[in-house]
N, C-alpha and C. Protein backbone atom coordinates (compact mmCIF):
# COMPACT_ATOMS: atom_id res chain seq x y z
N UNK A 1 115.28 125.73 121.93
CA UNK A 1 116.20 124.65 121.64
C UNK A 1 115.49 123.30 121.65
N UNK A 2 114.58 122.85 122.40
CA UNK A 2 113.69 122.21 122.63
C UNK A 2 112.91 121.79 121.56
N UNK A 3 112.59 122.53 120.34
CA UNK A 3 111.30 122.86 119.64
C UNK A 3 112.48 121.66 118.56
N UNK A 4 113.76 122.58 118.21
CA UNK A 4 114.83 122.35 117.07
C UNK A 4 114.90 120.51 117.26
N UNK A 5 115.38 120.19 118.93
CA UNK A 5 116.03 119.01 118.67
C UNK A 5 114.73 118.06 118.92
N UNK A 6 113.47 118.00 118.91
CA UNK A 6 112.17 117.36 118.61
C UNK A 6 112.60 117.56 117.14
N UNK A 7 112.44 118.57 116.75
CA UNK A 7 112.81 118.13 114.99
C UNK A 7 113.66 117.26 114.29
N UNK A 8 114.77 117.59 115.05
CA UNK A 8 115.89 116.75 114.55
C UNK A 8 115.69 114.68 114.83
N UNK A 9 114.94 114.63 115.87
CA UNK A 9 114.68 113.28 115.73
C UNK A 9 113.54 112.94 115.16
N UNK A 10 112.71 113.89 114.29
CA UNK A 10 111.95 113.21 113.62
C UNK A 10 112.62 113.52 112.24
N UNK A 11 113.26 113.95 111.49
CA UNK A 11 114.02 113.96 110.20
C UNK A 11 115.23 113.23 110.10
N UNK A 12 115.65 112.65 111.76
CA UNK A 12 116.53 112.03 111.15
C UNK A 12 116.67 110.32 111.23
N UNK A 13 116.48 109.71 110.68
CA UNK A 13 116.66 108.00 110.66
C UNK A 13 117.62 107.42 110.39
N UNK A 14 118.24 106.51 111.18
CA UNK A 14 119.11 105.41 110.90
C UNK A 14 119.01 104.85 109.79
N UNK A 15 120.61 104.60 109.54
CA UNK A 15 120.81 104.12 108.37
C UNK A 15 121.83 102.84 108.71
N UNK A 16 122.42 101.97 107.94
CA UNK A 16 123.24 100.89 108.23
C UNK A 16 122.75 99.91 107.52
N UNK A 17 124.34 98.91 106.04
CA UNK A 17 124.17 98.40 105.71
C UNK A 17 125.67 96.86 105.86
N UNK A 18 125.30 96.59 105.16
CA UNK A 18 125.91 95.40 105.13
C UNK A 18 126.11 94.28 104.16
N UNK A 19 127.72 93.81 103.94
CA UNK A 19 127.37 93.07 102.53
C UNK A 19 128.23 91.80 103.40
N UNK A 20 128.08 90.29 102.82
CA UNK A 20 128.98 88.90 103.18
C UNK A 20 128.20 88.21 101.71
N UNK A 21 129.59 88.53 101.37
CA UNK A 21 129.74 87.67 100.01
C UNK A 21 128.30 87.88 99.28
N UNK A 22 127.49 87.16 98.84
CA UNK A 22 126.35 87.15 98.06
C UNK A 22 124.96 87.67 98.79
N UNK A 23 125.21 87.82 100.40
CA UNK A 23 124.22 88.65 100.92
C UNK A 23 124.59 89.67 101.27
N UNK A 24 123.18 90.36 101.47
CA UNK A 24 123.67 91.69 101.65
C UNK A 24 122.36 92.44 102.34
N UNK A 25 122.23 93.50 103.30
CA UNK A 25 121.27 94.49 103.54
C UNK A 25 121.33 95.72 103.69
N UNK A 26 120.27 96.49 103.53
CA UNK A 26 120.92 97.91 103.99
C UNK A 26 119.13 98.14 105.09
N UNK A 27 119.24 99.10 105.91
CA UNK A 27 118.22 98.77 106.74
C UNK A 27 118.62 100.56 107.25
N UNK A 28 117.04 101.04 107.43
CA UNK A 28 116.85 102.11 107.87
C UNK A 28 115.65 102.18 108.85
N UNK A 29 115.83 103.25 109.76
CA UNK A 29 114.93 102.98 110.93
C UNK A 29 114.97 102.70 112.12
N UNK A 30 113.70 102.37 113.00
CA UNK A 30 113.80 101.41 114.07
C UNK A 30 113.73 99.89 113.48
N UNK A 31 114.86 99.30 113.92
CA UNK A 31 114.66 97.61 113.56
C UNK A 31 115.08 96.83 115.28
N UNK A 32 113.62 97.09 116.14
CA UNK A 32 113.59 97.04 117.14
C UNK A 32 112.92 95.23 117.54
N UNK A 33 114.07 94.58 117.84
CA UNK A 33 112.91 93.18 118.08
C UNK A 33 112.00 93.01 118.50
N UNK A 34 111.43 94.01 119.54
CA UNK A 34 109.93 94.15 119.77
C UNK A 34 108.97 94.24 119.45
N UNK A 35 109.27 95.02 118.21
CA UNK A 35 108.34 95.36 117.54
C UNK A 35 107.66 93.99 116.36
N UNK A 36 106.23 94.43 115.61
CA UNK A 36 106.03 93.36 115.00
C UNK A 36 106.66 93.29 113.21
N UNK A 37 106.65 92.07 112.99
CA UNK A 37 107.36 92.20 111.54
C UNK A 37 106.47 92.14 111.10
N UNK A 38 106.34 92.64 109.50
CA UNK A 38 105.99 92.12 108.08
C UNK A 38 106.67 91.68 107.08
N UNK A 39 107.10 90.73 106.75
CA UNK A 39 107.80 90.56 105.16
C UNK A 39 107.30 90.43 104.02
N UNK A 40 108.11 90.75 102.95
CA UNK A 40 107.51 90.73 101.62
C UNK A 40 108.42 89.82 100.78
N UNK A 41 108.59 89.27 100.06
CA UNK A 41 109.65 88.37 100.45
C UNK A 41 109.77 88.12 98.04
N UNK A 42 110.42 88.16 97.42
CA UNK A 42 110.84 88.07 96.32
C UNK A 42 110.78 86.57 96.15
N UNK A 43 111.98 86.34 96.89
CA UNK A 43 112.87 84.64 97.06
C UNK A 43 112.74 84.82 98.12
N UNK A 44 111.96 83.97 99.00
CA UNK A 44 112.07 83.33 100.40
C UNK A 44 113.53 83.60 100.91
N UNK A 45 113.96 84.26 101.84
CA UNK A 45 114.78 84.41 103.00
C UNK A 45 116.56 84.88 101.76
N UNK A 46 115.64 85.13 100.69
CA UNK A 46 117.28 85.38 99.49
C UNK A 46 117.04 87.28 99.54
N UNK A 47 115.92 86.92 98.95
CA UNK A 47 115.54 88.65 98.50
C UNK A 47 114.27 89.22 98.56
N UNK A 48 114.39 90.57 99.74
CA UNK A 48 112.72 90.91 99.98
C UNK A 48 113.01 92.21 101.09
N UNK A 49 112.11 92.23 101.77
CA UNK A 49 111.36 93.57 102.54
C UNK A 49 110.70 93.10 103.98
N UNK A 50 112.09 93.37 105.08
CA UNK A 50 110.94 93.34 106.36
C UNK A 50 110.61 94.64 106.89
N UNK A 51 109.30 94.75 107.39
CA UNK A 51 108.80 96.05 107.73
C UNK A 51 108.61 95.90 109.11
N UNK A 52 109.14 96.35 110.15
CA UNK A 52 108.54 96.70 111.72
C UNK A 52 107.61 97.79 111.68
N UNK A 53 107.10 97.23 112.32
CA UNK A 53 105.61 98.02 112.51
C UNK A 53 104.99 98.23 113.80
N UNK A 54 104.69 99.14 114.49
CA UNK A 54 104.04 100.00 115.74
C UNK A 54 102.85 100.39 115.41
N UNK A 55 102.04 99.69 115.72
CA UNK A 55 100.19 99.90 116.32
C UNK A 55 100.14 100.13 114.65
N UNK A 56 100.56 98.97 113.47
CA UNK A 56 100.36 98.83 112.36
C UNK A 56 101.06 99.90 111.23
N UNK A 57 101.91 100.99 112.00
CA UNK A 57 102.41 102.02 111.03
C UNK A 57 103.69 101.73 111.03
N UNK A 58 104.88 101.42 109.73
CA UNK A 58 105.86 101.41 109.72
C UNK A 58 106.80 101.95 110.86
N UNK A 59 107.88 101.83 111.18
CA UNK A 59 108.88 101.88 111.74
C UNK A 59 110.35 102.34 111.37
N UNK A 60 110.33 100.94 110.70
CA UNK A 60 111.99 100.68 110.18
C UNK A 60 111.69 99.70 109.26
N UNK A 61 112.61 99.36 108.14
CA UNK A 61 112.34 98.75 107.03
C UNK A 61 113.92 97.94 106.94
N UNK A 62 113.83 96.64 107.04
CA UNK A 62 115.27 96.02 106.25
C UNK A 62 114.84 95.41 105.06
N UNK A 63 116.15 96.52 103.80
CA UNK A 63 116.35 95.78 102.96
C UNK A 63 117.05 94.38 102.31
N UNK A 64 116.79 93.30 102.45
CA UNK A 64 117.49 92.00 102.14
C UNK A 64 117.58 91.67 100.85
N UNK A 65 119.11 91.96 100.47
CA UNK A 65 119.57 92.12 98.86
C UNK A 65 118.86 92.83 98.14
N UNK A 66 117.93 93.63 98.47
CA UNK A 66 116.99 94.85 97.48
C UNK A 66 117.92 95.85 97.64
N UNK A 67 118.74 96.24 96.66
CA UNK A 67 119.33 97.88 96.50
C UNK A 67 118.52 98.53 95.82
N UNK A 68 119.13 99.84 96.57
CA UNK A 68 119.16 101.18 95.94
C UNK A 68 117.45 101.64 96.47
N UNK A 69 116.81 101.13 97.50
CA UNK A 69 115.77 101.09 97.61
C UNK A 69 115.63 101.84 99.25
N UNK A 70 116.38 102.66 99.50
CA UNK A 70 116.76 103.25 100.77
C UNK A 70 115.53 104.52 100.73
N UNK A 71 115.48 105.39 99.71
CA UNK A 71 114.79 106.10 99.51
C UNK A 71 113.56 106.20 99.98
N UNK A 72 112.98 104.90 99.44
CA UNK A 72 111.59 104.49 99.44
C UNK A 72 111.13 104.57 100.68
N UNK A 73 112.16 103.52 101.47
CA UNK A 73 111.97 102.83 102.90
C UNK A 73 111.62 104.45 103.74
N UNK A 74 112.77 105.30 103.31
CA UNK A 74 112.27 106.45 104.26
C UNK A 74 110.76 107.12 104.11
N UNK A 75 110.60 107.12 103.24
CA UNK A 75 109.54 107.72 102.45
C UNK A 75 108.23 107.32 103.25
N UNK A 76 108.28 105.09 103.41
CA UNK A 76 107.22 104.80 103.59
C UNK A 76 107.17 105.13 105.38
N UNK A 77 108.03 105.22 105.82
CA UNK A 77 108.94 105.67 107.34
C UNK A 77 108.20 106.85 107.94
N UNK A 78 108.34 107.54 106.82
CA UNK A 78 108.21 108.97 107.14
C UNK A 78 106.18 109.35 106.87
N UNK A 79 105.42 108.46 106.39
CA UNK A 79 104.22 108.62 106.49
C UNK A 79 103.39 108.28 108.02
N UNK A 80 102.38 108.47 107.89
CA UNK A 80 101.36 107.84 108.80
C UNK A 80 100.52 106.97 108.32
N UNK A 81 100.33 106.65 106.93
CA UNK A 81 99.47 105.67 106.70
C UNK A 81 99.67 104.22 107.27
N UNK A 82 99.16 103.51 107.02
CA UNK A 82 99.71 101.74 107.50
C UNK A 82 99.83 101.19 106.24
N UNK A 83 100.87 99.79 106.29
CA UNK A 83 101.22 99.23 105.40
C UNK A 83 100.03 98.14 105.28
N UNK A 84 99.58 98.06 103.85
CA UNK A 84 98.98 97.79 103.28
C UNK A 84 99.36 96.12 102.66
């Protein structure tokens, strides 16, 4: 039983989004204030990509007004490489 629910918290990630009027996010992951940020940023603080990051390897990813881009975030989530 042990072996199963170690599995289950590594396949499974938070999800949670959010819309107010013309903003909006959807955010998957750890989005832990401790941790360190990266942003990527489109439009300054309108539209972009923050990445938390642990000893340089993703975390958790908020999307800010980027849809449909949930996929990805897990994707880059779910590696070991570091963000680049």
């Amino acid at each position: 039983m042990a072996g199963a629910l170690s599995w289950l918290r590594i396949c499974h990630l938070p999800f949670f989004c959010s819309d107010l009027f013309a903003l909006g996010y959807e955010a998957v992951g750890e989005l832990d204030p401790r941790l360190e940020t990266e942003s990527k940023w489109k439009q300054e603080f309108r539209e972009g990509v923050v990445y938390y990051l642990k000893d340089g390897k993703v975390r958790g990813v908020l999307l800010w007004n980027t849809w449909g881009q949930v996929d990805n975030a897990r994707a880059i989530i779910g590696t070991t490489r570091r963000l680049e």
